[in-house]
Structures are given as structure tokens and as C-alpha cells.
Protein backbone atom coordinates (compact mmCIF):
# COMPACT_ATOMS: atom_id res chain seq x y z
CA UNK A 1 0.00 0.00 0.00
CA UNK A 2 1.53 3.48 -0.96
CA UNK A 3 0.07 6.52 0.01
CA UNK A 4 1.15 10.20 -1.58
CA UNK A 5 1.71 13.56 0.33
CA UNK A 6 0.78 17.30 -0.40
CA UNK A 7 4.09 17.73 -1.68
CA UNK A 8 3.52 14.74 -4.05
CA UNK A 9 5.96 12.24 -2.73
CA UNK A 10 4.85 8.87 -2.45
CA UNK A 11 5.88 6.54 0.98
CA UNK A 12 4.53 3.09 1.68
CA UNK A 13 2.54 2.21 4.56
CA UNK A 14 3.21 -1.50 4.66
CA UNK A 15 0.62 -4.31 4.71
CA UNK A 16 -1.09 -5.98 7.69
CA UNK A 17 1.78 -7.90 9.00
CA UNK A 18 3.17 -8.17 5.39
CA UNK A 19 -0.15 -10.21 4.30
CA UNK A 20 -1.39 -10.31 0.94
CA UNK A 21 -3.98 -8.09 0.39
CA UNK A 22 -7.16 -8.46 -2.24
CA UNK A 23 -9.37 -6.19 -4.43
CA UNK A 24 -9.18 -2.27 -3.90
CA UNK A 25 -8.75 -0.86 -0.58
CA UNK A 26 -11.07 1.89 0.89
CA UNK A 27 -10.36 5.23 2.32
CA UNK A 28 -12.44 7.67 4.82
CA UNK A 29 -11.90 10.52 6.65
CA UNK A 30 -13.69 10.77 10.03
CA UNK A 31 -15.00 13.96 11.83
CA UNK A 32 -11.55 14.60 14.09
CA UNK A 33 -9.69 14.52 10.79
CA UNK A 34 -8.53 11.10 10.92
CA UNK A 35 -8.46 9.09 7.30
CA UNK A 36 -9.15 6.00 7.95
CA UNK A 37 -7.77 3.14 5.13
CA UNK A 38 -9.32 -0.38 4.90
CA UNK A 39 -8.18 -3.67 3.20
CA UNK A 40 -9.16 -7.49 2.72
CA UNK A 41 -6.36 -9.72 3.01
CA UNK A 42 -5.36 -13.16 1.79
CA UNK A 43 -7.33 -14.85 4.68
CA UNK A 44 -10.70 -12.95 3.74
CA UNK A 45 -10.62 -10.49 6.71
CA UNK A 46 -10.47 -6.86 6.70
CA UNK A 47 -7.68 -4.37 8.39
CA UNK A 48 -7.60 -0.91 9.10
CA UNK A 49 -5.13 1.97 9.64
CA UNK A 50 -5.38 5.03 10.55
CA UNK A 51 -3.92 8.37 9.83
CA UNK A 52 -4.10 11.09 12.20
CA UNK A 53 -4.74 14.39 11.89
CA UNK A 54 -1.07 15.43 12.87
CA UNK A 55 0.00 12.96 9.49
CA UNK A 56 1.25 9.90 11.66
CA UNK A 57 -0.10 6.36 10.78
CA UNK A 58 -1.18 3.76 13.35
CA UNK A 59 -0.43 0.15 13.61
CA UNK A 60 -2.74 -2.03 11.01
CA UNK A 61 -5.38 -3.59 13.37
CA UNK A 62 -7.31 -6.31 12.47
CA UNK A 63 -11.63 -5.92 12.35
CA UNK A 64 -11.98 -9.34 12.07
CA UNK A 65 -14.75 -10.87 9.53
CA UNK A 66 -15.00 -13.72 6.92
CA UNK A 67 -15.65 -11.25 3.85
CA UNK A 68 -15.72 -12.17 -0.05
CA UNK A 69 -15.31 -8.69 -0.69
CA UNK A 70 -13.63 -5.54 -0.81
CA UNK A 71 -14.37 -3.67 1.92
CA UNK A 72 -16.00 0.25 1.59
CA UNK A 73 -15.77 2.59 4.00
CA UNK A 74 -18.32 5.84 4.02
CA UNK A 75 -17.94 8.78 6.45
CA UNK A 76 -21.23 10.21 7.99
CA UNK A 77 -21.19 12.66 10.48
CA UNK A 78 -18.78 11.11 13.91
CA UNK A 79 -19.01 7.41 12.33
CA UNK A 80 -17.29 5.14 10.04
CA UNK A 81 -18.94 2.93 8.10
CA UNK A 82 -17.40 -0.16 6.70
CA UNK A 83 -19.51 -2.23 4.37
CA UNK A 84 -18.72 -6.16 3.04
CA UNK A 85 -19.82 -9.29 1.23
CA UNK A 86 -19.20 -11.57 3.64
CA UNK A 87 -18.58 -15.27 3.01
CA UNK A 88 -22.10 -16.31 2.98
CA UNK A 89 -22.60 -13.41 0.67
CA UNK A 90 -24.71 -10.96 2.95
CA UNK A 91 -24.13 -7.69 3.61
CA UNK A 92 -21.98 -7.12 6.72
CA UNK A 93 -21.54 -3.34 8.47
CA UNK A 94 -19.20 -2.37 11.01
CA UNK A 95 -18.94 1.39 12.44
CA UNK A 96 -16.66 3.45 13.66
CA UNK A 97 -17.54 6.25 16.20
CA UNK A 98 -14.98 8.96 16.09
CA UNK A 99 -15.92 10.73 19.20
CA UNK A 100 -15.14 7.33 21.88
CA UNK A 101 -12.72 6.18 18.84
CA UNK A 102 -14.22 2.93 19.03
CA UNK A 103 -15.50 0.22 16.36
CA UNK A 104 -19.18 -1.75 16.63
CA UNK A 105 -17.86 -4.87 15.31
CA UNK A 106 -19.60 -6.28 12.33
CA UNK A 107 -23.23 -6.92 11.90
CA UNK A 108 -25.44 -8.22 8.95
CA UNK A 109 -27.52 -5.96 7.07
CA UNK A 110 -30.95 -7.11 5.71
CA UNK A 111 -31.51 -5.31 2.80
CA UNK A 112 -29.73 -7.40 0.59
CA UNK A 113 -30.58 -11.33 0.82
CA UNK A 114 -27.71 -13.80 -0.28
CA UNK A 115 -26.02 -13.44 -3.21
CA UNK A 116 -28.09 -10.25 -4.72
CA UNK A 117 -25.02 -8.50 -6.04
CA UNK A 118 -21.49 -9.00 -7.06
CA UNK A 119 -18.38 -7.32 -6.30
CA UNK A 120 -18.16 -4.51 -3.75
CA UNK A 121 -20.27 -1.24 -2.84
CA UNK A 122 -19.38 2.20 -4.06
CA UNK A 123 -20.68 4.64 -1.31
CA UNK A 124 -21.69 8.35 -0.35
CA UNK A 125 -23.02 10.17 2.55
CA UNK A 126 -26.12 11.31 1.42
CA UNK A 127 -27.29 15.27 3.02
CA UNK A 128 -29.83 13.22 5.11
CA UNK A 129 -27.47 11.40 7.36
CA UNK A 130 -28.04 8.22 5.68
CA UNK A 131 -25.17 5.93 3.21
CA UNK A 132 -25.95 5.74 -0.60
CA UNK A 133 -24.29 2.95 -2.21
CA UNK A 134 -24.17 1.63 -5.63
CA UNK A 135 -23.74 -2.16 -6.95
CA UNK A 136 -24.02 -4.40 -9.86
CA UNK A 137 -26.83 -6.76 -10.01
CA UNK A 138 -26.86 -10.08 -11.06
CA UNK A 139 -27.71 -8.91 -14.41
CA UNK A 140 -25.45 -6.40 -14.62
CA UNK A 141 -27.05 -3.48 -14.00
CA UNK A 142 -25.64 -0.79 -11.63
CA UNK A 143 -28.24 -0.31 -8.66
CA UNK A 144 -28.65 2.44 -6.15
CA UNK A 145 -30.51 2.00 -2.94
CA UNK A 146 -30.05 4.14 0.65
CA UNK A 147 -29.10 2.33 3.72
């Protein structure tokens, strides 16, 4: 993972404890200024690390999961969310609260019965305090729905 500066220099930031890591990684900032990077690695979990405010990156820490996925993460007001396929092909959530700098721990969402999409989520903050994401369908066809 390599991550570029304001002056345009580019400096890696390492992988969880030099694992493999899988499909596209997500980024978020959080309300305190934090931006908050998430991957999936070779044994289908998902890791985060964090840059502070000040510019100085934390340890990779492990969120745990099964996921088939890339994760996404989507900022919305204090919290984090990260979004998954997980390995029965659900929709997992986990959230970060950047006030008591704490994570949830993941949780399946019911929108989205088992295998009703494929790949990963794109995602915005919609004005109303709720996530839009986007995903293929089955068929192909890019969907949009609010969580």
C-alpha cells in the first residue's frame, strides 16, 4: 500500500503484518480529521489503519470478519462505516464512532438477501445522514438504494 503527500511524494505504509492483500482498498476521513484506510487480506478479513490528523499512521489492526469482498468505507457525520460481502454473501456493516474512537464490530444488514449482487459497494453520505451505495446486479445493471 503506498500513500502520496501534499508535496507529491509517495511513501509506503506497509501491509497488515506483510499479508497479501485483495481487491481495492477503501479510504475515509472521520470527523476529528482522521483518514481512515481499509483492506481485505489473503485470509478474507479486513484491516484498518489510521492516519491522524497530525499525518502519523497507526499500527494495522485487524476488524476481524470472513468477507468475499472488498471492503467500503463511508464517512457520515462522527461514524465510520465499513460495508462487506461476507462469506455467505450478505451484507456485513461495522462502524466506527470517532468521538469514543471505538469500532461496533460487524453486523449483517438485511436489505440485501444472499447473493443479490457482485463485487463490492461504491458509497456516499447522502445530506440526510443516511449511506448511498451503488452495486451491480446479477444482471449487470448498476443499482442504487439508501441504507
Amino acid at each position: 500500500m503506498w500513500t502520496r503527500d501534499a508535496s507529491g511524494s509517495w511513501s509506503s505504509i506497509g501491509a497488515p503484518e506483510n499479508r497479501p492483500t485483495y481487491g481495492r482498498p477503501s479510504a475515509a476521513a472521520d470527523s476529528a480529521g482522521r483518514i481512515h484506510v481499509a483492506v481485505r487480506t489473503a485470509d478474507d478479513s479486513v484491516w484498518e489503519r489510521v492516519r491522524s490528523s497530525s499525518g502519523t499512521w497507526s499500527a494495522w489492526q485487524k476488524l476481524g470478519g470472513t468477507v468475499g469482498g472488498s471492503p467500503t468505507l463511508v464517512t457520515v457525520g462522527s461514524n465510520v462505516y465499513a460495508f462487506a460481502q461476507g462469506s455467505d454473501y450478505t451484507t456485513w456493516q461495522n462502524s466506527y464512532n470517532a468521538d469514543s474512537n471505538t469500532w461496533s464490530g460487524w453486523s449483517r444488514r438485511t436489505e440485501f438477501p444472499s447473493g443479490s449482487y457482485l463485487g463490492a459497494f461504491g458509497g456516499a453520505a447522502a445530506a440526510d445522514g443516511h449511506v448511498l451505495v451503488a452495486y451491480r446486479g446479477l444482471n449487470g445493471v448498476v443499482r442504487q438504494t439508501v441504507l
